[in-house]
PDB file of N, CA and C in Angstrom:
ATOM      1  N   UNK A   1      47.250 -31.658 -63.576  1.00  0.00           N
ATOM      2  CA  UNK A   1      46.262 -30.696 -64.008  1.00  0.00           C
ATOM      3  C   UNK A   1      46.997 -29.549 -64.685  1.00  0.00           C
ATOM      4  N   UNK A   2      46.276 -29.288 -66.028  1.00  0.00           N
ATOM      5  CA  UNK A   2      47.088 -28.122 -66.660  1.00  0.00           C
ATOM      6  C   UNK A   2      46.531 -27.163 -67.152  1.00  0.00           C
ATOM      7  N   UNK A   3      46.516 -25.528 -67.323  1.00  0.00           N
ATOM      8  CA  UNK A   3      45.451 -24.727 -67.490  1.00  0.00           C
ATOM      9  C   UNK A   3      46.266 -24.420 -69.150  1.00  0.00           C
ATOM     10  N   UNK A   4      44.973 -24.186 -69.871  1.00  0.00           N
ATOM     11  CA  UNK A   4      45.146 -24.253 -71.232  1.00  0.00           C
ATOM     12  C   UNK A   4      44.745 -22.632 -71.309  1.00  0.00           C
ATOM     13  N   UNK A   5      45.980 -22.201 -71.564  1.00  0.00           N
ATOM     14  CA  UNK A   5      45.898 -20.333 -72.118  1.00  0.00           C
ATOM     15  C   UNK A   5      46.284 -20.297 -73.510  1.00  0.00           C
ATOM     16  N   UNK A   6      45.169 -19.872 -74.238  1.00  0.00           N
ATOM     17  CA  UNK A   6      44.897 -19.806 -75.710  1.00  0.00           C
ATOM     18  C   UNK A   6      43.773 -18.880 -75.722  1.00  0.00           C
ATOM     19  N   UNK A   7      43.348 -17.619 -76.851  1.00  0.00           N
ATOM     20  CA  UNK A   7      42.738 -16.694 -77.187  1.00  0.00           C
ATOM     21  C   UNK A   7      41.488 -17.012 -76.876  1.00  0.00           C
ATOM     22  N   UNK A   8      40.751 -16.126 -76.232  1.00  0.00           N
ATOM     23  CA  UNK A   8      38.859 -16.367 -76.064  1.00  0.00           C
ATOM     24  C   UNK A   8      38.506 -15.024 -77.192  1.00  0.00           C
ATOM     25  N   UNK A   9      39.139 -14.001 -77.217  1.00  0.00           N
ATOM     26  CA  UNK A   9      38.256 -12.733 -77.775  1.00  0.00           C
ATOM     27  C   UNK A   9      38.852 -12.515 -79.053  1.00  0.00           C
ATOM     28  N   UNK A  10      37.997 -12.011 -79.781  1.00  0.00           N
ATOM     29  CA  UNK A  10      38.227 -11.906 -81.314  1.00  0.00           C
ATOM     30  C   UNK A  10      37.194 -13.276 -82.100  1.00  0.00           C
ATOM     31  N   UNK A  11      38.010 -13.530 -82.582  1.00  0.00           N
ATOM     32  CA  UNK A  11      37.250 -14.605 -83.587  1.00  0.00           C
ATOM     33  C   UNK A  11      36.880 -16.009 -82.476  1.00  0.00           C
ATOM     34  N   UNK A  12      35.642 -15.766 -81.262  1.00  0.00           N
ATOM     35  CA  UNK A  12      35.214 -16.446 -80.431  1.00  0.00           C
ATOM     36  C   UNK A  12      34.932 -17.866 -80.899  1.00  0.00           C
ATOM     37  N   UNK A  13      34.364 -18.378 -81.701  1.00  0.00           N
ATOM     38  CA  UNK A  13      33.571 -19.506 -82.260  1.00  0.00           C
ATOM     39  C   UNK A  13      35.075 -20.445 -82.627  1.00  0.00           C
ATOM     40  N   UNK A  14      35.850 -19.795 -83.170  1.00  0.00           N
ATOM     41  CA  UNK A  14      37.149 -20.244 -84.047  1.00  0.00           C
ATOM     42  C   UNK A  14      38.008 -20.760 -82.359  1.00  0.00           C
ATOM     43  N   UNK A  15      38.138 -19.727 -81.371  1.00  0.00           N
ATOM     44  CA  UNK A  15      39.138 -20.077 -80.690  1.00  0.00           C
ATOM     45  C   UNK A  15      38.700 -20.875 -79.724  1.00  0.00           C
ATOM     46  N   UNK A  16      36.959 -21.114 -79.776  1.00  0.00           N
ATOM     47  CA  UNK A  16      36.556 -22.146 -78.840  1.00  0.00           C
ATOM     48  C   UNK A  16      36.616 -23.251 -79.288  1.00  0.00           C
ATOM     49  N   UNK A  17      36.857 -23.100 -80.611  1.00  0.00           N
ATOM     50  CA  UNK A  17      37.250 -24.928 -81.157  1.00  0.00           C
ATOM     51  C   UNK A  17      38.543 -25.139 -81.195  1.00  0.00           C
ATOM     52  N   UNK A  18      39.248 -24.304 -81.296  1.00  0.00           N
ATOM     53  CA  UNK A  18      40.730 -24.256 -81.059  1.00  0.00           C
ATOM     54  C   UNK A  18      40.899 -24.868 -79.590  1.00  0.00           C
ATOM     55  N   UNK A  19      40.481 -24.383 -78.655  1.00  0.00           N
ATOM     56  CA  UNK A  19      40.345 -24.772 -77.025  1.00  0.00           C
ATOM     57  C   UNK A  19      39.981 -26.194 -76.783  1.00  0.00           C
ATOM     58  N   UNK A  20      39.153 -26.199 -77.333  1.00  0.00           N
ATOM     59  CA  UNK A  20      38.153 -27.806 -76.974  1.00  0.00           C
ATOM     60  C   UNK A  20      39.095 -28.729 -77.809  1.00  0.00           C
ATOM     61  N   UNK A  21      39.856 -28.340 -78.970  1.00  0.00           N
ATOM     62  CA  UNK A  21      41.003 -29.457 -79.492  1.00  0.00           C
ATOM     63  C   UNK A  21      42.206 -29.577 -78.572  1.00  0.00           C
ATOM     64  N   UNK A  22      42.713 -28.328 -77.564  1.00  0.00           N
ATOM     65  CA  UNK A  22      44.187 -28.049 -77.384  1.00  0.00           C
ATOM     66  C   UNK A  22      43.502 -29.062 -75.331  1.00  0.00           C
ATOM     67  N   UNK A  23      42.457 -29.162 -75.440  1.00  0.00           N
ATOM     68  CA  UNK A  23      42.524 -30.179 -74.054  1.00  0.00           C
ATOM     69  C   UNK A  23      41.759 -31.064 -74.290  1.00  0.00           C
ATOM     70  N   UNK A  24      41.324 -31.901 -75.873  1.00  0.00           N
ATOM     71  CA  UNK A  24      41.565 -33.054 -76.146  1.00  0.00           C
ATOM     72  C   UNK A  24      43.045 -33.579 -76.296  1.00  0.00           C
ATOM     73  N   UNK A  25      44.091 -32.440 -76.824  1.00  0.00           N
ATOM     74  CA  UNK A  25      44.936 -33.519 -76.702  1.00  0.00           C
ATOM     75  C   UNK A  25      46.186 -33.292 -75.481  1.00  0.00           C
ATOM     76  N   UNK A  26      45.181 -32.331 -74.614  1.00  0.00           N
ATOM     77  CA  UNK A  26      46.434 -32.334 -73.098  1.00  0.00           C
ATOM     78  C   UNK A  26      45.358 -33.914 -72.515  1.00  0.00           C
ATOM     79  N   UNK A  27      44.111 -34.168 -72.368  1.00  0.00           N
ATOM     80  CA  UNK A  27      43.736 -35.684 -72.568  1.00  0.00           C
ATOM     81  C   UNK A  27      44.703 -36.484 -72.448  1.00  0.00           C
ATOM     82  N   UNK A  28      44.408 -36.571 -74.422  1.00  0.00           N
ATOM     83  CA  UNK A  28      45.255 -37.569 -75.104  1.00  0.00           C
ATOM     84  C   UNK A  28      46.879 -38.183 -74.487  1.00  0.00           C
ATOM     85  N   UNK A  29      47.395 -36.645 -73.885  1.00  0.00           N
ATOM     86  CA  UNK A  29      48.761 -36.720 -73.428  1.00  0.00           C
ATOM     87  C   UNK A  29      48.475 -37.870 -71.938  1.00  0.00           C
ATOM     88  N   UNK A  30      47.921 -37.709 -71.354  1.00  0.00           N
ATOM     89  CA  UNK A  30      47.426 -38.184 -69.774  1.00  0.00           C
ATOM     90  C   UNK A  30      47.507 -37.067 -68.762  1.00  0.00           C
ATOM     91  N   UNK A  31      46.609 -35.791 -69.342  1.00  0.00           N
ATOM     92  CA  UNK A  31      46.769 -34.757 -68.404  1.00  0.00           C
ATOM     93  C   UNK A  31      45.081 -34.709 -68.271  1.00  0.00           C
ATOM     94  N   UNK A  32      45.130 -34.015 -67.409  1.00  0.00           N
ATOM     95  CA  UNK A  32      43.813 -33.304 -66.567  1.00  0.00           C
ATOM     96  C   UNK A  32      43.748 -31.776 -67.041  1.00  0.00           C
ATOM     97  N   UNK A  33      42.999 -31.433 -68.304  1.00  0.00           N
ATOM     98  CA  UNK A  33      43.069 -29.954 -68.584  1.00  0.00           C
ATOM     99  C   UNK A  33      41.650 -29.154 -68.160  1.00  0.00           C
ATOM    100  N   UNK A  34      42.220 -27.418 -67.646  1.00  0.00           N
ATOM    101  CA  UNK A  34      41.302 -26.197 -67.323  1.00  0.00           C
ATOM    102  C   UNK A  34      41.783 -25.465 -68.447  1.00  0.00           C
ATOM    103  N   UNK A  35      40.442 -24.989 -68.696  1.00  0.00           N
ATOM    104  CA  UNK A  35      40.282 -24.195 -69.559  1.00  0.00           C
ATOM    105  C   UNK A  35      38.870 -23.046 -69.042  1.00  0.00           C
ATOM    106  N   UNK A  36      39.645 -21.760 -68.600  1.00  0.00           N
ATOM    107  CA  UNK A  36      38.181 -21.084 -68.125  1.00  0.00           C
ATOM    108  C   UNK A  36      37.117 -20.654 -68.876  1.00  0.00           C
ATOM    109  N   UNK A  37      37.882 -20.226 -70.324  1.00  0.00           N
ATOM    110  CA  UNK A  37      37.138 -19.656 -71.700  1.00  0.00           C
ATOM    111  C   UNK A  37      36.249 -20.872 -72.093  1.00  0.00           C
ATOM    112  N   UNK A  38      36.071 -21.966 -71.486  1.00  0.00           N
ATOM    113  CA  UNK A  38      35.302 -22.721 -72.240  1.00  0.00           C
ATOM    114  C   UNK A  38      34.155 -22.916 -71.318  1.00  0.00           C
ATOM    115  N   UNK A  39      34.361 -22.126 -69.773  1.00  0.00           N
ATOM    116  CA  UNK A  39      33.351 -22.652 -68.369  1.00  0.00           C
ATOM    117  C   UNK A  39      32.793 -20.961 -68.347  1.00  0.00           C
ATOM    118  N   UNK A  40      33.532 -20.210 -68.315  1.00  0.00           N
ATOM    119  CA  UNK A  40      32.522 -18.589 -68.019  1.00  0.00           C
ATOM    120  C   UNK A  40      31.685 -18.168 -68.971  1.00  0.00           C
ATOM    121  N   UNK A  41      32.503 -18.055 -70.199  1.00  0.00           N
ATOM    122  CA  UNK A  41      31.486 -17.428 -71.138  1.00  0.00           C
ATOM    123  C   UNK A  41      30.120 -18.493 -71.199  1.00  0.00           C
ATOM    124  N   UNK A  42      29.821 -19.584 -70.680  1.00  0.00           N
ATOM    125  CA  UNK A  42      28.760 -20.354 -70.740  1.00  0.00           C
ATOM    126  C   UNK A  42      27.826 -19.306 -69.480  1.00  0.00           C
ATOM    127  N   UNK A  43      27.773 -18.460 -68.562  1.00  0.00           N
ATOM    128  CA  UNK A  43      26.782 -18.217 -68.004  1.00  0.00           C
ATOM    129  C   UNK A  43      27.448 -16.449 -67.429  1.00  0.00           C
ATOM    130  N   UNK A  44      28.613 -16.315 -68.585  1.00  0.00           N
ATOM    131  CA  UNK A  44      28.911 -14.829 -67.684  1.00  0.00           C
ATOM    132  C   UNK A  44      29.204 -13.922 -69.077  1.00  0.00           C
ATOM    133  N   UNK A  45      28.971 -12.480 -69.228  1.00  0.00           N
ATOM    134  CA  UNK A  45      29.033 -11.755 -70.114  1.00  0.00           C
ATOM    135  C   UNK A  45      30.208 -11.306 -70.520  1.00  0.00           C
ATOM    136  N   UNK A  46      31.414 -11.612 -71.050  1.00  0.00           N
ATOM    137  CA  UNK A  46      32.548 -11.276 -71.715  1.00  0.00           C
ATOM    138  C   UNK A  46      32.618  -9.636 -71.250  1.00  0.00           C
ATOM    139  N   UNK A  47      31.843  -9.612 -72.237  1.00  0.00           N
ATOM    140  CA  UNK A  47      31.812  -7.689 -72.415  1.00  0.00           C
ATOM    141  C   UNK A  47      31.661  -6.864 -70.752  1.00  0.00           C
ATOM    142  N   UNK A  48      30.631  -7.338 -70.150  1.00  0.00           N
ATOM    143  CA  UNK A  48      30.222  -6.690 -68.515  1.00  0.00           C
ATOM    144  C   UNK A  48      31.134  -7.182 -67.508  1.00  0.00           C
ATOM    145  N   UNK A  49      31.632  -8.656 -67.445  1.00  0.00           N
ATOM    146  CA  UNK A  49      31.692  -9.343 -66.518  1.00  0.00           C
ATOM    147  C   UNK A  49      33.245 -10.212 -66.380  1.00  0.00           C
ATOM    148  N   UNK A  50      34.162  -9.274 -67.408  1.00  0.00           N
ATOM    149  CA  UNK A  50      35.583  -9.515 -67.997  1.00  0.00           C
ATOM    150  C   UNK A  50      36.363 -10.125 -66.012  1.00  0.00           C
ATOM    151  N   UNK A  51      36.249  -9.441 -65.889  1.00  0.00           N
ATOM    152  CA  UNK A  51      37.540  -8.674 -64.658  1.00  0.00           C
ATOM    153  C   UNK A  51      37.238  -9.777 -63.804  1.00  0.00           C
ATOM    154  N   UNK A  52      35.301 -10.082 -63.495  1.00  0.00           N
ATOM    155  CA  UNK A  52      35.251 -11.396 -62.458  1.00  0.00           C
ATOM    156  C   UNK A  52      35.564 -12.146 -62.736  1.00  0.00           C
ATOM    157  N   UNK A  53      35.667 -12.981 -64.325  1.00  0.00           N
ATOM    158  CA  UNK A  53      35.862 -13.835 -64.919  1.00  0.00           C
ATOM    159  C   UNK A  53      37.108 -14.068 -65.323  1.00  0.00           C
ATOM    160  N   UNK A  54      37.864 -13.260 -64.868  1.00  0.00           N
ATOM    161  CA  UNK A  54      39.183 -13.145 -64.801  1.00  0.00           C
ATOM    162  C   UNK A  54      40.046 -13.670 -63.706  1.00  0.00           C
ATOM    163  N   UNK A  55      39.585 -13.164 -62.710  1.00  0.00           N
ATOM    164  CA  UNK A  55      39.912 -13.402 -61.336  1.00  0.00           C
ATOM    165  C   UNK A  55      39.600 -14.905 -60.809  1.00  0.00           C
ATOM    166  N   UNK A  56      38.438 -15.342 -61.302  1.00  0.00           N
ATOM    167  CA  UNK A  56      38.030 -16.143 -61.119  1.00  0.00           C
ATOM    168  C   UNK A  56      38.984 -17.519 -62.109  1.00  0.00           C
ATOM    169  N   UNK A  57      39.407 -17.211 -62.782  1.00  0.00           N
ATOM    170  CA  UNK A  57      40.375 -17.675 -63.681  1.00  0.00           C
ATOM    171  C   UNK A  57      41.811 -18.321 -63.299  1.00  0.00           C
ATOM    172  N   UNK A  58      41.996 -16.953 -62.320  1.00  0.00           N
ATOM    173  CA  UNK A  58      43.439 -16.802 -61.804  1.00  0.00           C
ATOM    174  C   UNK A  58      43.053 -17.880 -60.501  1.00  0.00           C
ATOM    175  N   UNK A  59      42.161 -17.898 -60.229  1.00  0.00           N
ATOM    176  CA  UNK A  59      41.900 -18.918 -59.103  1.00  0.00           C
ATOM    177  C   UNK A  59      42.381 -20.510 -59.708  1.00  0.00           C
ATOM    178  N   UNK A  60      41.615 -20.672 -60.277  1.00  0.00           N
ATOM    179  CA  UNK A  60      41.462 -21.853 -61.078  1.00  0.00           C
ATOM    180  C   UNK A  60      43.243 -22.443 -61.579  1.00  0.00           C
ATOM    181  N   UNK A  61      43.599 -21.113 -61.945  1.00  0.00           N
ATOM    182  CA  UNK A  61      45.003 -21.300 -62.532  1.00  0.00           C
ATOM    183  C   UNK A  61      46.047 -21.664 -61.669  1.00  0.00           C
ATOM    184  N   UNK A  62      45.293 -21.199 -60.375  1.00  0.00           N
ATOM    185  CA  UNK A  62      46.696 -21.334 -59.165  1.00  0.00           C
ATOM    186  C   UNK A  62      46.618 -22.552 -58.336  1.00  0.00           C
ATOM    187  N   UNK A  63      45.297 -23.890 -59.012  1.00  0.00           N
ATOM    188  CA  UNK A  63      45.514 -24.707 -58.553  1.00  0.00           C
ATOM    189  C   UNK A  63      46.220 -25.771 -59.775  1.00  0.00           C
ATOM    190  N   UNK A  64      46.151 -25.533 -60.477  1.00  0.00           N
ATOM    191  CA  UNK A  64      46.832 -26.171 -61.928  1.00  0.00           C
ATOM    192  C   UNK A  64      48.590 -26.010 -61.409  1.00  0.00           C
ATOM    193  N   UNK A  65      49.305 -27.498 -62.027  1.00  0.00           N
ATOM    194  CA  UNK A  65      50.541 -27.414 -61.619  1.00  0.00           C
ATOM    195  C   UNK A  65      51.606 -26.847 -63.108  1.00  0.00           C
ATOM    196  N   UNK A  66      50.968 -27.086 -64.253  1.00  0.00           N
ATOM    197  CA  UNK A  66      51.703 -26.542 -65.529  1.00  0.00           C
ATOM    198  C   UNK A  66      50.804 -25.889 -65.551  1.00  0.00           C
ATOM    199  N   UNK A  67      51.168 -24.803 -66.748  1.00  0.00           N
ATOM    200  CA  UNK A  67      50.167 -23.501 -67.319  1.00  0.00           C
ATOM    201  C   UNK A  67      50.670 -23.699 -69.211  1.00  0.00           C
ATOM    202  N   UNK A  68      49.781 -24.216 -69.923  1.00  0.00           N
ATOM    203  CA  UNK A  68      50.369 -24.568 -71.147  1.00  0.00           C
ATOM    204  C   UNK A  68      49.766 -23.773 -72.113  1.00  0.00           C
ATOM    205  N   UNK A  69      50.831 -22.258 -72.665  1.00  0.00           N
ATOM    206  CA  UNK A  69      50.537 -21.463 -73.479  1.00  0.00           C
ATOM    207  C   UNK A  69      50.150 -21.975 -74.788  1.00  0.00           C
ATOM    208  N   UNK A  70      49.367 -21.643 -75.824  1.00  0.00           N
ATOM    209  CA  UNK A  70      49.201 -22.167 -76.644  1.00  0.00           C
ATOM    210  C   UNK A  70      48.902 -20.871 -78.211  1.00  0.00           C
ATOM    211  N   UNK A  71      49.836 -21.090 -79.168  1.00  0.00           N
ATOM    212  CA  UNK A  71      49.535 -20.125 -80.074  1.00  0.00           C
ATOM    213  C   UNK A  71      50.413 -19.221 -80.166  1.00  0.00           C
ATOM    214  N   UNK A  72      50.280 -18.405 -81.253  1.00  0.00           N
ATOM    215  CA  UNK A  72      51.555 -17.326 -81.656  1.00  0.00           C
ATOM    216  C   UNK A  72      51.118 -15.923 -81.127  1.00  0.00           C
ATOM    217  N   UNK A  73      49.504 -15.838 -80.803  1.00  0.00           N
ATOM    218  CA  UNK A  73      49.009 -14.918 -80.424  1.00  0.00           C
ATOM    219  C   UNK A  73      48.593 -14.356 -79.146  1.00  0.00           C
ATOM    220  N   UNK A  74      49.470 -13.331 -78.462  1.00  0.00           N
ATOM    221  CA  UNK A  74      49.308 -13.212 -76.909  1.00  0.00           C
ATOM    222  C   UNK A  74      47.789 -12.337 -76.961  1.00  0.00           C
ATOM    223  N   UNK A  75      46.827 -13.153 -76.231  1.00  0.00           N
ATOM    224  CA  UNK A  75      45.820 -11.967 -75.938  1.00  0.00           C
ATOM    225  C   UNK A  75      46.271 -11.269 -74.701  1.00  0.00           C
ATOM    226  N   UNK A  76      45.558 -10.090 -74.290  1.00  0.00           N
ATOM    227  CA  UNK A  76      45.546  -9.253 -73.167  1.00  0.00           C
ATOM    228  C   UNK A  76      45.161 -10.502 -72.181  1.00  0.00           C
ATOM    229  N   UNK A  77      44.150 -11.270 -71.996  1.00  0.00           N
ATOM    230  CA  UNK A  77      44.173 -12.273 -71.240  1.00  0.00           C
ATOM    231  C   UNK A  77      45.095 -13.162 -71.023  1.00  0.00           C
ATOM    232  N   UNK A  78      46.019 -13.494 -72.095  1.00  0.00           N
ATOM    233  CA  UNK A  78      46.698 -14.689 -72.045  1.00  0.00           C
ATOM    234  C   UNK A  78      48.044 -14.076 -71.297  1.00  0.00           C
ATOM    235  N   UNK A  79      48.183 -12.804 -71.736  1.00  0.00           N
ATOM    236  CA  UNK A  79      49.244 -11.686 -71.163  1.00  0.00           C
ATOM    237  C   UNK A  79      49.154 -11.575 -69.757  1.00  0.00           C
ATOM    238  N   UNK A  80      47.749 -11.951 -69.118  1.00  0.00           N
ATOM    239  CA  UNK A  80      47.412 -12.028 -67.624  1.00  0.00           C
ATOM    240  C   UNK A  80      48.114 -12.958 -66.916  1.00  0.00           C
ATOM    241  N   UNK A  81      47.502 -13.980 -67.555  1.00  0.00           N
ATOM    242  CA  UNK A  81      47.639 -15.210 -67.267  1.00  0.00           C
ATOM    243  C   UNK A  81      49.331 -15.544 -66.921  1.00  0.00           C
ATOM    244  N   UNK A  82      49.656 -15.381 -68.140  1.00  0.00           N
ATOM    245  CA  UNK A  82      51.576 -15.603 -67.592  1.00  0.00           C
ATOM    246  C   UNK A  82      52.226 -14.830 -67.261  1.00  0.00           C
ATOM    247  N   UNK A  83      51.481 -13.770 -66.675  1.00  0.00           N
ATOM    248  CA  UNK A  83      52.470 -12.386 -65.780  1.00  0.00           C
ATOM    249  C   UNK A  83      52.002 -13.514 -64.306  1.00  0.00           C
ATOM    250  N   UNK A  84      51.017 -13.961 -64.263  1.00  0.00           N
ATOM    251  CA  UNK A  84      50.214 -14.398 -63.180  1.00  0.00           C
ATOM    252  C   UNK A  84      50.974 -15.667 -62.631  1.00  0.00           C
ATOM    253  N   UNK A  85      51.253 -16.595 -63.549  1.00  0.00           N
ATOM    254  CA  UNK A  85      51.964 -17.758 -63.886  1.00  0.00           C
ATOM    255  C   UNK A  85      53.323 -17.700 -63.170  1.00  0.00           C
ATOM    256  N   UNK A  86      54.107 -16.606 -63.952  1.00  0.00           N
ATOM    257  CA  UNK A  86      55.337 -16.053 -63.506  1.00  0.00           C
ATOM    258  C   UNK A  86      55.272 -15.910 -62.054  1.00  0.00           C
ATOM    259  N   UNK A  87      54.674 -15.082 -61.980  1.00  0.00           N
ATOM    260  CA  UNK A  87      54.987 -14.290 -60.301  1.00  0.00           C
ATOM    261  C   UNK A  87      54.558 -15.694 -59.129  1.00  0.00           C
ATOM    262  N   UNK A  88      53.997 -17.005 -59.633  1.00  0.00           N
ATOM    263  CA  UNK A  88      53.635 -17.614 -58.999  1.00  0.00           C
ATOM    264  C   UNK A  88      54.786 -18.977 -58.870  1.00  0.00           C
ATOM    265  N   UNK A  89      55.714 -18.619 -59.965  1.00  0.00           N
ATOM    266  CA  UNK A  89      57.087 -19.280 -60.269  1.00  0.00           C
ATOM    267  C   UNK A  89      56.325 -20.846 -60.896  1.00  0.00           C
ATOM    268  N   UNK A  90      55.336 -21.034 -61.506  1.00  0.00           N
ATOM    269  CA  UNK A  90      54.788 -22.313 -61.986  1.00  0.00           C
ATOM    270  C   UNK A  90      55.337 -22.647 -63.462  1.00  0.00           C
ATOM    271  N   UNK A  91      54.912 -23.278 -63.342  1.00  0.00           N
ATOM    272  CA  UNK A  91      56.040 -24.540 -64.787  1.00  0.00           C
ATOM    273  C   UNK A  91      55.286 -23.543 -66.140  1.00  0.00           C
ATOM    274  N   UNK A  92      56.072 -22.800 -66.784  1.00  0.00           N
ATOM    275  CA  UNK A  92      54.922 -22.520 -68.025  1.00  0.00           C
ATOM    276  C   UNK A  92      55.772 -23.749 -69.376  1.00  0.00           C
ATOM    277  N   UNK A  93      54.657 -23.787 -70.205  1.00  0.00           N
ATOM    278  CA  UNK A  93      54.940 -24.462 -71.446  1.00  0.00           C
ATOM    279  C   UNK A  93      54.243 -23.939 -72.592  1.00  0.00           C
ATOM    280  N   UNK A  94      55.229 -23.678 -73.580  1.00  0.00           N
ATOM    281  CA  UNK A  94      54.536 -23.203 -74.881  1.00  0.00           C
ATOM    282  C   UNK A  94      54.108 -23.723 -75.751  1.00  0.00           C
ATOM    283  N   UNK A  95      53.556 -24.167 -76.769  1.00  0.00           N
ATOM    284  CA  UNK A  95      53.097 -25.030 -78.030  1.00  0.00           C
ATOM    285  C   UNK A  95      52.805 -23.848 -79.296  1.00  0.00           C
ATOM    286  N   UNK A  96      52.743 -24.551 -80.297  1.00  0.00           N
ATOM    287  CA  UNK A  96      51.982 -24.030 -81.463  1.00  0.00           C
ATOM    288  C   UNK A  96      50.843 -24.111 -81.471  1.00  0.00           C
ATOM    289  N   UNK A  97      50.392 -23.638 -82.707  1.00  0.00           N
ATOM    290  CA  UNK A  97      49.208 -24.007 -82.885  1.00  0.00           C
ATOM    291  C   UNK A  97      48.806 -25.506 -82.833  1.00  0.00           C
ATOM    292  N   UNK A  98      49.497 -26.574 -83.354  1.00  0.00           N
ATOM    293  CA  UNK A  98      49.527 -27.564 -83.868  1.00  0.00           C
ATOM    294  C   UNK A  98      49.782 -28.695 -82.183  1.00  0.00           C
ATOM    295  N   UNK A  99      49.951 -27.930 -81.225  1.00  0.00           N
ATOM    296  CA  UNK A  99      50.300 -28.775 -80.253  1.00  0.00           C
ATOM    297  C   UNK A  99      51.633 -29.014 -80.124  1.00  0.00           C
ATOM    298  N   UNK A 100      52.901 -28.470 -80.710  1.00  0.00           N
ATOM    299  CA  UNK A 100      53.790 -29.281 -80.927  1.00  0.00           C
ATOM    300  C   UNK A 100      55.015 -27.898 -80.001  1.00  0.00           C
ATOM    301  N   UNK A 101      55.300 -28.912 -78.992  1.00  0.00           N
ATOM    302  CA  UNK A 101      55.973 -27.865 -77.902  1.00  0.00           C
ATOM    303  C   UNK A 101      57.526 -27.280 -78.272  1.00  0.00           C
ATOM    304  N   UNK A 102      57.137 -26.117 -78.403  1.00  0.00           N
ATOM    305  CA  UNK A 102      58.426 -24.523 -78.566  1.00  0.00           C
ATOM    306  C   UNK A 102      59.308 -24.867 -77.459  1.00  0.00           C
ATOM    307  N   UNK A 103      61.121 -25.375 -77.302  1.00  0.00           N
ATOM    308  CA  UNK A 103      61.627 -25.489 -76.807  1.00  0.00           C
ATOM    309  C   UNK A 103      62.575 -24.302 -76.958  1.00  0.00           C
ATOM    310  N   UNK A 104      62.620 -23.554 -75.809  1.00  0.00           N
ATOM    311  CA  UNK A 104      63.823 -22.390 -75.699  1.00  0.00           C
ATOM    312  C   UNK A 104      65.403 -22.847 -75.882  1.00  0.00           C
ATOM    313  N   UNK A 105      66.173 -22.681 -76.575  1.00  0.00           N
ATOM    314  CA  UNK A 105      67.700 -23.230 -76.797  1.00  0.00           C
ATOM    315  C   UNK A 105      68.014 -22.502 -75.359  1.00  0.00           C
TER     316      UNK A 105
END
């Protein structure tokens, strides 16, 4: 199981198709992907309801065994997420946009 951290705010419509591609192909790979930006904003208010939906996130995240960053762009969320990641000492992994995994020399 792997939690897919990639942008929800800003250009919403754009990064929810971005999302729904980046865990077709954790799928494709033979993974089991979470993605919370694609389960809260379906019945919780971004704008009012950030912080529960957050938390509620971090839940989700701490049963996931990788955490697979995705993108060149850190949101304040995604910035959560792998301070969160970190302190929890869990496997992080980076990608591009394109899926194609950033190896640290």
């Amino acid at each position: 199981m792997v939690y897919i951290c990639s942008p929800f705010s800003g250009d919403e419509a754009n990064n929810l198709a971005n999302t729904k591609h980046y865990c077709r192909v954790a799928v494709d790979r033979g993974f089991m992907p979470v993605a919370s930006h694609l389960l809260y904003p379906q019945f919780m208010d971004d704008m009012t309801e950030r912080e529960v939906a957050m938390r509620m996130a971090l839940v989700l995240m701490g049963k996931c065994e990788e955490i697979w960053v995705i993108g060149s762009h850190v949101s304040e969320g995604v910035a959560i997420e792998i301070e969160q990641a970190e302190y929890w000492h869990k496997r992080i992994r980076y990608f591009d946009e394109q899926m194609k995994e950033l190896i640290d020399d």
